[in-house]
Protein backbone atom coordinates (compact mmCIF):
# COMPACT_ATOMS: atom_id res chain seq x y z
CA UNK A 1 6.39 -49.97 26.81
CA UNK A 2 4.07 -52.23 24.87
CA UNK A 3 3.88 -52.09 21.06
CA UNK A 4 0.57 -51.18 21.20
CA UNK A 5 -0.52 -47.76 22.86
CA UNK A 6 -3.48 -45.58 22.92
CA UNK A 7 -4.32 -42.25 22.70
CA UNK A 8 -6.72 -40.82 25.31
CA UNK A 9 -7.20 -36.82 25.05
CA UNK A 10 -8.07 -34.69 28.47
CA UNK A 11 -9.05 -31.15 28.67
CA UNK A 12 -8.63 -30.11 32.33
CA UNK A 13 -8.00 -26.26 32.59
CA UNK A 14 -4.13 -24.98 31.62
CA UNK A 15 -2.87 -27.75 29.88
CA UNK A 16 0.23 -26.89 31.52
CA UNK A 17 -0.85 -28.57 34.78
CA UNK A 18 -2.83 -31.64 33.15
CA UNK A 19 0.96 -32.37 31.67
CA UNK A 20 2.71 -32.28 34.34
CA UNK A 21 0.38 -34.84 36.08
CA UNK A 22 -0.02 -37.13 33.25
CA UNK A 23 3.78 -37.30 32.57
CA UNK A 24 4.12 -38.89 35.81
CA UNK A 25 2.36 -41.59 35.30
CA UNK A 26 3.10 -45.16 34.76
CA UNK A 27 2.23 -46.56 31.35
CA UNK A 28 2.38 -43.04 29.96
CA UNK A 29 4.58 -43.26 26.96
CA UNK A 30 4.10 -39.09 25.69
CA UNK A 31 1.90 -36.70 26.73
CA UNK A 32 1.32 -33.68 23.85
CA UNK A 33 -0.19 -30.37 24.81
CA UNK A 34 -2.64 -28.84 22.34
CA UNK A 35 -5.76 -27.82 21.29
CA UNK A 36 -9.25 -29.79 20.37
CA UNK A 37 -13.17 -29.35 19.89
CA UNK A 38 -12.75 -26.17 18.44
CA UNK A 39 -13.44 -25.14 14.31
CA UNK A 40 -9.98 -23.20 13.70
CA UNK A 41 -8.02 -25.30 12.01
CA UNK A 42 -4.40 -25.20 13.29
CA UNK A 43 -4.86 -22.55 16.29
CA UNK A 44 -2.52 -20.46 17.79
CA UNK A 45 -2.40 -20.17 21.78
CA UNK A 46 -3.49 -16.51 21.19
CA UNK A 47 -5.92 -17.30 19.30
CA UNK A 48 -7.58 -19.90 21.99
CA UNK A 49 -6.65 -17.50 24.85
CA UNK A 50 -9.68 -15.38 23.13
CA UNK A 51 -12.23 -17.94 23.54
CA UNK A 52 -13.69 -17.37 20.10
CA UNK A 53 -12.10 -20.44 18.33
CA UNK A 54 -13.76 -22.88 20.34
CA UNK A 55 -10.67 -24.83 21.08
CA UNK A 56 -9.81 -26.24 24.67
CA UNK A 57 -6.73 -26.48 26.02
CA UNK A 58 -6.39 -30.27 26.10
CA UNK A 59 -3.38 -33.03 26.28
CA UNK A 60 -3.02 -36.08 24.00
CA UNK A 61 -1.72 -39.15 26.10
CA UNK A 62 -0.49 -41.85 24.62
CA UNK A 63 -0.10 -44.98 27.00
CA UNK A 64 -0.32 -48.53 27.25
CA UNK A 65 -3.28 -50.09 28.76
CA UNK A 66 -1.40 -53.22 29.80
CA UNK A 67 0.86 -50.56 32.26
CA UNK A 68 -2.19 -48.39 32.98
CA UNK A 69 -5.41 -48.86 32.42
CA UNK A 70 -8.11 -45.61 30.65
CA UNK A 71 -10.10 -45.86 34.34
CA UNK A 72 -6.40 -45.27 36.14
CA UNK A 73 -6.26 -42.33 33.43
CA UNK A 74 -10.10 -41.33 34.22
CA UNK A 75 -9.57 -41.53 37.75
CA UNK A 76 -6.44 -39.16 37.67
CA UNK A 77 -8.05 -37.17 35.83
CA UNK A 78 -11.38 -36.06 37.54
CA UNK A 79 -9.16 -36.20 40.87
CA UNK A 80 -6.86 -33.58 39.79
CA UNK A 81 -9.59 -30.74 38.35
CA UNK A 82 -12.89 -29.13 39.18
CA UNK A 83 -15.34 -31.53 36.65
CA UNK A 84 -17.58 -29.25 38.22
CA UNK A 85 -17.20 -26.03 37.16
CA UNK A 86 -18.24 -24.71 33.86
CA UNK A 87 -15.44 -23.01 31.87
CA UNK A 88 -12.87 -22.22 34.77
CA UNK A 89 -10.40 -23.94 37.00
CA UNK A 90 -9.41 -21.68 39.47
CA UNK A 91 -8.01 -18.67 38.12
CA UNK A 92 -8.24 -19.58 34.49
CA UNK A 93 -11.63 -18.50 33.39
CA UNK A 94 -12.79 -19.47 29.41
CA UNK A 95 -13.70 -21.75 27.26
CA UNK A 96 -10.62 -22.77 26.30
CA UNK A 97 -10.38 -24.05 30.17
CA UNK A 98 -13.58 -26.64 30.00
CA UNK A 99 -13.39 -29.59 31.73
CA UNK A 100 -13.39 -32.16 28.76
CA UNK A 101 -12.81 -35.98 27.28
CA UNK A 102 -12.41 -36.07 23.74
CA UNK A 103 -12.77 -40.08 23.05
CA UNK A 104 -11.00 -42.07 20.03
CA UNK A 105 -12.55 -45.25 20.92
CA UNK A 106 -16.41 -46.32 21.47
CA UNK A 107 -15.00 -47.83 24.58
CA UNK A 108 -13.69 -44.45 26.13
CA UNK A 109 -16.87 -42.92 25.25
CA UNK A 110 -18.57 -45.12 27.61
CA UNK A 111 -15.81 -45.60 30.15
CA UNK A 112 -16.19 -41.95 30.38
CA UNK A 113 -20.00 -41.71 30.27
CA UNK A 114 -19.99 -44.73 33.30
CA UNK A 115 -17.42 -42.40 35.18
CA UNK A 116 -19.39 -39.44 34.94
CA UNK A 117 -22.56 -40.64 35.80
CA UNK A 118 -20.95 -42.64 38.93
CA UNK A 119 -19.57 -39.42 39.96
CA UNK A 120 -22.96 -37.47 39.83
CA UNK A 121 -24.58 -40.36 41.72
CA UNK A 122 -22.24 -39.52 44.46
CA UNK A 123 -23.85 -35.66 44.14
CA UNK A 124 -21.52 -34.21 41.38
CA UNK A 125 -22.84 -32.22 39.08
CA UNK A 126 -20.16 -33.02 36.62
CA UNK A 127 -20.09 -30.53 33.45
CA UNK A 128 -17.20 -32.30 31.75
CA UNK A 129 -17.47 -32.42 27.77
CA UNK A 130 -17.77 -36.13 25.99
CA UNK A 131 -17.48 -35.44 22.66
CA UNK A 132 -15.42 -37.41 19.69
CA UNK A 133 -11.91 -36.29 19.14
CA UNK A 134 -12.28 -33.71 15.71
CA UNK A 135 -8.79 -33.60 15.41
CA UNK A 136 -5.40 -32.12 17.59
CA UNK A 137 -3.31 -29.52 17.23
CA UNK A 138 -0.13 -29.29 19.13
CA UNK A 139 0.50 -26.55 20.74
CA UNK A 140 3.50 -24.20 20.53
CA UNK A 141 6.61 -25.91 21.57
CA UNK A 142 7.35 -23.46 24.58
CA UNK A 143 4.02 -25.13 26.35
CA UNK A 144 5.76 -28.49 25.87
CA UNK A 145 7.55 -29.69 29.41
CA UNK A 146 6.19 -26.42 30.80
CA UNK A 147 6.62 -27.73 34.63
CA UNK A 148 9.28 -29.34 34.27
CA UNK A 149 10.77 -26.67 32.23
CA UNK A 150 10.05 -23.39 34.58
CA UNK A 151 10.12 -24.99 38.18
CA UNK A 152 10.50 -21.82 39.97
CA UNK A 153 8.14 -19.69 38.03
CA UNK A 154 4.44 -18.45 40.09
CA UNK A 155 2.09 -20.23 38.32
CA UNK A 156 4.11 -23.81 38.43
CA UNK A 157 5.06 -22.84 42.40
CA UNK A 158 1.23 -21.98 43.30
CA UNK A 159 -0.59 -23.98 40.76
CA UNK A 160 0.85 -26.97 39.69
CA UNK A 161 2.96 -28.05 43.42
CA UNK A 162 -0.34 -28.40 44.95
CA UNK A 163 -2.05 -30.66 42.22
CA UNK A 164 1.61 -32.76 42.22
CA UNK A 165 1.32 -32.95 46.25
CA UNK A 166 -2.38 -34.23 45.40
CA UNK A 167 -1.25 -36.52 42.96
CA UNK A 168 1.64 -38.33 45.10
CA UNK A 169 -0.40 -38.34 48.41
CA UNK A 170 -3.44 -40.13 46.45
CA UNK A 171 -2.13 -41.83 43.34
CA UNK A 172 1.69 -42.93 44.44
CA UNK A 173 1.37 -46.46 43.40
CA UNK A 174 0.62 -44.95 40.20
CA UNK A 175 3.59 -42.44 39.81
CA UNK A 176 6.64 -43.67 37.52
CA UNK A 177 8.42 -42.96 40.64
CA UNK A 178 6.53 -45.20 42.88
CA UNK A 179 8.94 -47.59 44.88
């Protein structure tokens, strides 16, 4: 990895499928569940699981941009959610499940803001957040790994094998893995 890396944060529904798929991606040096855009300070997942914090489940990515580039990451990203759908993604219904960027750069912002409107051009109606990043909170480590911790468990078997399936068969010469 490069010395220098940024930090790009996505909220995309459970964070525990957004993980899984930005883990396996070249360029991507760590990826950090958590929680963002929210006015707790230092939430718990209970807490955000009651939608009253404000907080959405959200990843911080750190990557290089000479292995990947923030459109890659964009691209990915809107690929492997609904952008669509207001506070839900699939089964997980809540605030805490927004579709969202949280930007750290002025670039990002409009990388993101060119993405979106591209998208509803093509007859989207994109709801994703753009907002600054406020600040992160990690989340509890048990969410850390969560796929590749718990394999076998329902939600990773029904859930998050079909957005990995996606992610292969579209994005393979951007998986880690990619030969």
């Amino acid at each position: 990895m490069a010395s220098h890396l940024e930090t790009a944060v996505f909220g995309g529904g459970c964070f525990w499928c957004t993980e899984a798929v930005f883990e396996s991606l070249k360029g991507v040096a760590s990826v950090m569940p958590g929680y963002a855009g929210g006015a707790l300070p230092r939430p718990t997942y209970e807490q955000v699981c009651t939608g009253e914090t404000g907080h959405a489940e959200v990843l911080r990515v750190e990557y290089d941009p000479s292995a990947v580039s923030f459109d890659d990451l964009l691209t990915v990203f809107f690929a492997t959610h609904d952008p669509t759908t207001l506070n839900r993604q699939g089964n997980d219904v809540g605030t805490q499940y927004r579709s969202a960027v949280f930007y750290t750069t002025p670039a990002q912002r409009a990388a993101t803001e060119a993405f979106v409107a591209k998208l509803n051009e093509e007859g989207k109606k994109v709801v994703t957040e753009i907002a600054p990043l406020p600040a992160f909170y990690p989340a509890e480590a048990y969410h850390h790994h969560y796929f590749q911790n718990n394999p076998d468990k329902a939600y990773c078997r029904l859930v998050i094998n079909p957005k990995m399936d996606k992610l292969r068969e579209r994005f393979h010469a951007l998986l880690k893995d990619a030969s």
